[in-house]
N, C-alpha and C. Protein backbone atom coordinates (compact mmCIF):
# COMPACT_ATOMS: atom_id res chain seq x y z
N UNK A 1 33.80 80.30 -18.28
CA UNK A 1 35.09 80.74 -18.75
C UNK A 1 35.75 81.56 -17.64
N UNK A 2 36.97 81.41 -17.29
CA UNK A 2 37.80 81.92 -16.14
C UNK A 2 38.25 83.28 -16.66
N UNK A 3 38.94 83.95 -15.76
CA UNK A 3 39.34 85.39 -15.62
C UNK A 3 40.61 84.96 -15.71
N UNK A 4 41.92 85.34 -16.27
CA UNK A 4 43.39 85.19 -16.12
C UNK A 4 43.69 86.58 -16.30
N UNK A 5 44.94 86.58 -15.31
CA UNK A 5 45.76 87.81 -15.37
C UNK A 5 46.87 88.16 -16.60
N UNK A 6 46.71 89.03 -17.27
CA UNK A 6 47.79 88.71 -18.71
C UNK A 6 48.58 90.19 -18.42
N UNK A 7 49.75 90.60 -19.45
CA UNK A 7 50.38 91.48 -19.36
C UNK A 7 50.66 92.05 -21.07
N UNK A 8 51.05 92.76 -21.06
CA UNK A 8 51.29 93.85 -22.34
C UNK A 8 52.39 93.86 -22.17
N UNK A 9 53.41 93.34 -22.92
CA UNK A 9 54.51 93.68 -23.95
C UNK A 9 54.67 94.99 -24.30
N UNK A 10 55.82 95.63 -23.97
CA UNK A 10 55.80 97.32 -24.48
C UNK A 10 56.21 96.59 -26.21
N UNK A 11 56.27 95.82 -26.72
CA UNK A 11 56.74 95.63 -28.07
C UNK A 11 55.08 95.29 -29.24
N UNK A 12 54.17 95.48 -28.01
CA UNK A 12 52.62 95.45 -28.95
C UNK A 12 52.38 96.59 -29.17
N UNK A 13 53.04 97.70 -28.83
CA UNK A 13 52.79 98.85 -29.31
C UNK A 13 53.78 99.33 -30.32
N UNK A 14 54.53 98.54 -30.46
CA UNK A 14 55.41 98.80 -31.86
C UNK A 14 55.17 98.26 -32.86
N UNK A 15 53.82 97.64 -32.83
CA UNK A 15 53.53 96.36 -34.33
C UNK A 15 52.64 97.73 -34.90
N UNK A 16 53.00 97.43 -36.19
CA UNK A 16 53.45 98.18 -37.05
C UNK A 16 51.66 98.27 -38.01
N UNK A 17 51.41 97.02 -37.47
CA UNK A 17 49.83 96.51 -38.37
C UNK A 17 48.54 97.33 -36.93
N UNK A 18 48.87 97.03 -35.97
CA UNK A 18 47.98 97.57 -35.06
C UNK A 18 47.68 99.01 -35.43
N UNK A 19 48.41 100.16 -35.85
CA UNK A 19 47.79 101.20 -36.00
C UNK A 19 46.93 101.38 -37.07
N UNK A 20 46.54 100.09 -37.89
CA UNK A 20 45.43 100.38 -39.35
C UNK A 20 44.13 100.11 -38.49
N UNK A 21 44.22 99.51 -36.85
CA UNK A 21 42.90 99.32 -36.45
C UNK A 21 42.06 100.29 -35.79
N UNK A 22 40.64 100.27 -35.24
CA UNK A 22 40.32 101.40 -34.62
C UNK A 22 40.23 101.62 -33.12
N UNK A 23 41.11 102.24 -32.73
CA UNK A 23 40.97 102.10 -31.01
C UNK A 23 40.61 101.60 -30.36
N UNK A 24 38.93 100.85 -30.81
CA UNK A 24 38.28 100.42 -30.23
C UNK A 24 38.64 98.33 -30.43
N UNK A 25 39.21 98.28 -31.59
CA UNK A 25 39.50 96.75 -32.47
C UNK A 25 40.68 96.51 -31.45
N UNK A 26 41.71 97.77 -31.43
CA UNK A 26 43.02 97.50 -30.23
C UNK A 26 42.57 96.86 -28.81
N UNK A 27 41.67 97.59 -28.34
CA UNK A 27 41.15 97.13 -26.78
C UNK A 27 40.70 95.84 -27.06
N UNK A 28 39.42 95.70 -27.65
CA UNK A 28 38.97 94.16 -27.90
C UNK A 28 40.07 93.53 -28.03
N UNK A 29 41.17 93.48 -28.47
CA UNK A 29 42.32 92.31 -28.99
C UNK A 29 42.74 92.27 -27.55
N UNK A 30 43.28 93.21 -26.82
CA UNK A 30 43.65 93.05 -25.59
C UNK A 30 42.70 92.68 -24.73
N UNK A 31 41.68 92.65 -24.87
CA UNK A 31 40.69 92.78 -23.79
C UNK A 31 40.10 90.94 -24.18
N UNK A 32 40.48 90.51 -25.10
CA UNK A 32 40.02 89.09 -25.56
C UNK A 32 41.06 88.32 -25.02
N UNK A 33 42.41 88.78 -24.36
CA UNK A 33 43.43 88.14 -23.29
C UNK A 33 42.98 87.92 -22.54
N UNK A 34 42.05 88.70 -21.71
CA UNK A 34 41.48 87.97 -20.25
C UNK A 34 40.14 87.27 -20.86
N UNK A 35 39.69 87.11 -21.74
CA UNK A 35 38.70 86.24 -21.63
C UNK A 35 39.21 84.48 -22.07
N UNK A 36 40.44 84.72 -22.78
CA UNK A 36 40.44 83.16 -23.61
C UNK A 36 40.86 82.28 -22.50
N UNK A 37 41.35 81.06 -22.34
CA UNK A 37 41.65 80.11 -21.67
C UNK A 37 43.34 79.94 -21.88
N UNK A 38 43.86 79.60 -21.10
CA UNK A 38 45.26 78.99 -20.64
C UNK A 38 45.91 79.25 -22.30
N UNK A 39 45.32 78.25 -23.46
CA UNK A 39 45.80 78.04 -24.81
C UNK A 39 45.63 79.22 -25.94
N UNK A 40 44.56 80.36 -25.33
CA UNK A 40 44.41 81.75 -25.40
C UNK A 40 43.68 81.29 -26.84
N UNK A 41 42.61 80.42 -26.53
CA UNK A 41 41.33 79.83 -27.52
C UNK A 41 39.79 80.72 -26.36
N UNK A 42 38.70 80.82 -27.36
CA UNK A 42 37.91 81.16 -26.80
C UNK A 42 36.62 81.10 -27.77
N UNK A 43 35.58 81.34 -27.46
CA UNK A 43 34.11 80.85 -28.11
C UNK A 43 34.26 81.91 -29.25
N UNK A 44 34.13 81.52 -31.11
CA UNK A 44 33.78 82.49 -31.78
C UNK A 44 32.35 83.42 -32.00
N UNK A 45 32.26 84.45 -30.59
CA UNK A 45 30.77 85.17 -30.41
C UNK A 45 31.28 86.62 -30.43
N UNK A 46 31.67 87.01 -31.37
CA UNK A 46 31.52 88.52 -31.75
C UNK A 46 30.66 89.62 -31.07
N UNK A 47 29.38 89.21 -30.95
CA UNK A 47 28.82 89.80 -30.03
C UNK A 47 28.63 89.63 -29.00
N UNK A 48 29.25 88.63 -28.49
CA UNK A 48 29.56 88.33 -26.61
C UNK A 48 30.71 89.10 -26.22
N UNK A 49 31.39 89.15 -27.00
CA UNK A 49 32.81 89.16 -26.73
C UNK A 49 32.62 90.66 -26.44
N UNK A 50 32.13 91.26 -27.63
CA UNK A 50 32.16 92.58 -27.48
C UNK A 50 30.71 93.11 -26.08
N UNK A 51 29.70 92.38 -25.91
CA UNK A 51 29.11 92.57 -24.78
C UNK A 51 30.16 92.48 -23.46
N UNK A 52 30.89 91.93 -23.05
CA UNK A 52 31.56 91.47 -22.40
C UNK A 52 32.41 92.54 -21.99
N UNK A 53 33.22 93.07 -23.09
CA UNK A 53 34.42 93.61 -23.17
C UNK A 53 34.01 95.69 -23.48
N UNK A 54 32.46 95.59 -23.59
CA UNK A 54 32.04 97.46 -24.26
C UNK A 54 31.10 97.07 -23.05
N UNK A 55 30.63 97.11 -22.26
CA UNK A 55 29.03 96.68 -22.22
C UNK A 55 28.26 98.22 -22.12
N UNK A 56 28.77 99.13 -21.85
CA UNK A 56 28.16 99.97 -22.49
C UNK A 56 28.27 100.65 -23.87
N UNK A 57 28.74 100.24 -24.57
CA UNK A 57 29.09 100.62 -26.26
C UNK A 57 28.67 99.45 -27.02
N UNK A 58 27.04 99.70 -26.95
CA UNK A 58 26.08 99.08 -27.90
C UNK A 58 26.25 99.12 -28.86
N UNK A 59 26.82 100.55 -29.77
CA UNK A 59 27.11 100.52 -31.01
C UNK A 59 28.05 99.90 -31.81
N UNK A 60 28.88 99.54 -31.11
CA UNK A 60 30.13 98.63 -31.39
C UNK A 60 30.02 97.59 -32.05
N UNK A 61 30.78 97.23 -33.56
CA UNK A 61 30.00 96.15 -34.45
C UNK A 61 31.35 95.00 -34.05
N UNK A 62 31.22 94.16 -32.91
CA UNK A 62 31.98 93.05 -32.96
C UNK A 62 32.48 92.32 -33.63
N UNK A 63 31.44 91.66 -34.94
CA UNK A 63 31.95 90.98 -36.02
C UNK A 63 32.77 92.18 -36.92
N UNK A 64 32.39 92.70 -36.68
CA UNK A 64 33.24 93.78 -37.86
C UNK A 64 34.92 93.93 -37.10
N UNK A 65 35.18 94.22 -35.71
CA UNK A 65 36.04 94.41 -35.31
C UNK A 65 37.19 93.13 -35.35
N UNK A 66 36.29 91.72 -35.09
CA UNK A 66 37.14 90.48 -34.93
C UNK A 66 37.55 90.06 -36.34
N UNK A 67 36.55 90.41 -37.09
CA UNK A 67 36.81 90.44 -38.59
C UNK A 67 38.68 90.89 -38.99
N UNK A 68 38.55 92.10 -38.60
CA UNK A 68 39.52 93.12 -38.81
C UNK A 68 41.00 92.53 -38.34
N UNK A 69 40.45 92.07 -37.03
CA UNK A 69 41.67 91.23 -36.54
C UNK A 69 42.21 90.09 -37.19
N UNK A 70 41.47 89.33 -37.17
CA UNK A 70 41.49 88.04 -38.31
C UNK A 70 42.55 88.29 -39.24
N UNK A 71 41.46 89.56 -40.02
CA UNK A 71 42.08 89.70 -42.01
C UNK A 71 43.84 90.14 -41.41
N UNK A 72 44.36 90.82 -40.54
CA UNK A 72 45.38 91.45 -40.13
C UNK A 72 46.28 89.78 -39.49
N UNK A 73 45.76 88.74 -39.49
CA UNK A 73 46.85 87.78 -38.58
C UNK A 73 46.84 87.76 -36.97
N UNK A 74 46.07 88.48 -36.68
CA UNK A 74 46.24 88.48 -34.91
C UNK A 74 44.91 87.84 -34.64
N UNK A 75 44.28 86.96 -35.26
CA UNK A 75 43.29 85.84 -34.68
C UNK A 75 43.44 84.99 -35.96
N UNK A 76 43.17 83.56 -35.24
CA UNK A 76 42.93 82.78 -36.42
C UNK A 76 41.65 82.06 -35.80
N UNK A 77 40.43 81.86 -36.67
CA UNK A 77 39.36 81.72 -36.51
C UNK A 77 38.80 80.18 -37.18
N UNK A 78 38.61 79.15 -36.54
CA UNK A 78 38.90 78.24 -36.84
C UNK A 78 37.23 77.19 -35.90
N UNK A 79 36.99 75.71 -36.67
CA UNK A 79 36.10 74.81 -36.13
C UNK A 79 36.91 73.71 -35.72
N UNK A 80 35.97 73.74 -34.67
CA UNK A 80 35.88 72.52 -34.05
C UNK A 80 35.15 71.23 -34.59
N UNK A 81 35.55 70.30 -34.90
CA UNK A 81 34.69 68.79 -35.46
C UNK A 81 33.70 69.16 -36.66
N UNK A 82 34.34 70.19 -38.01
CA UNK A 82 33.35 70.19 -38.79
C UNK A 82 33.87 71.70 -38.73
């Protein structure tokens, strides 16, 4: 999976749903921009993602965080062939 350069919108800090998350759910969402591909799709691994993106913040419950994103509309979580 490639590295892309992305940018922040000063208008993602005005969504109105981002402040019910926890500081840490905000970064992952941003921090899951440089991992996805061109179509800003990427592997559903909760705990990669968050290895990837904390690697020192073991405690960090990934599924719980992507979860969060999900239930909120800012991921849609979806299969491939099945």
């Amino acid at each position: 999976m490639g590295r892309h350069s992305r940018t922040i919108a000063h208008g993602f800090f005005l969504n109105e749903q981002l402040p019910t998350l926890s500081a840490h759910a905000r970064l992952l969402f941003v921090g899951m921009w440089t991992l996805a591909d061109r179509d800003g799709r990427l592997e559903d691994r909760p705990a990669r993602i968050r290895a990837e993106l904390f690697p020192y913040e073991t405690d960090l419950d990934g599924e719980a965080m992507v979860s969060d994103l999900t239930r909120l509309g800012f991921l849609l979580r979806y299969a491939v062939d099945g």
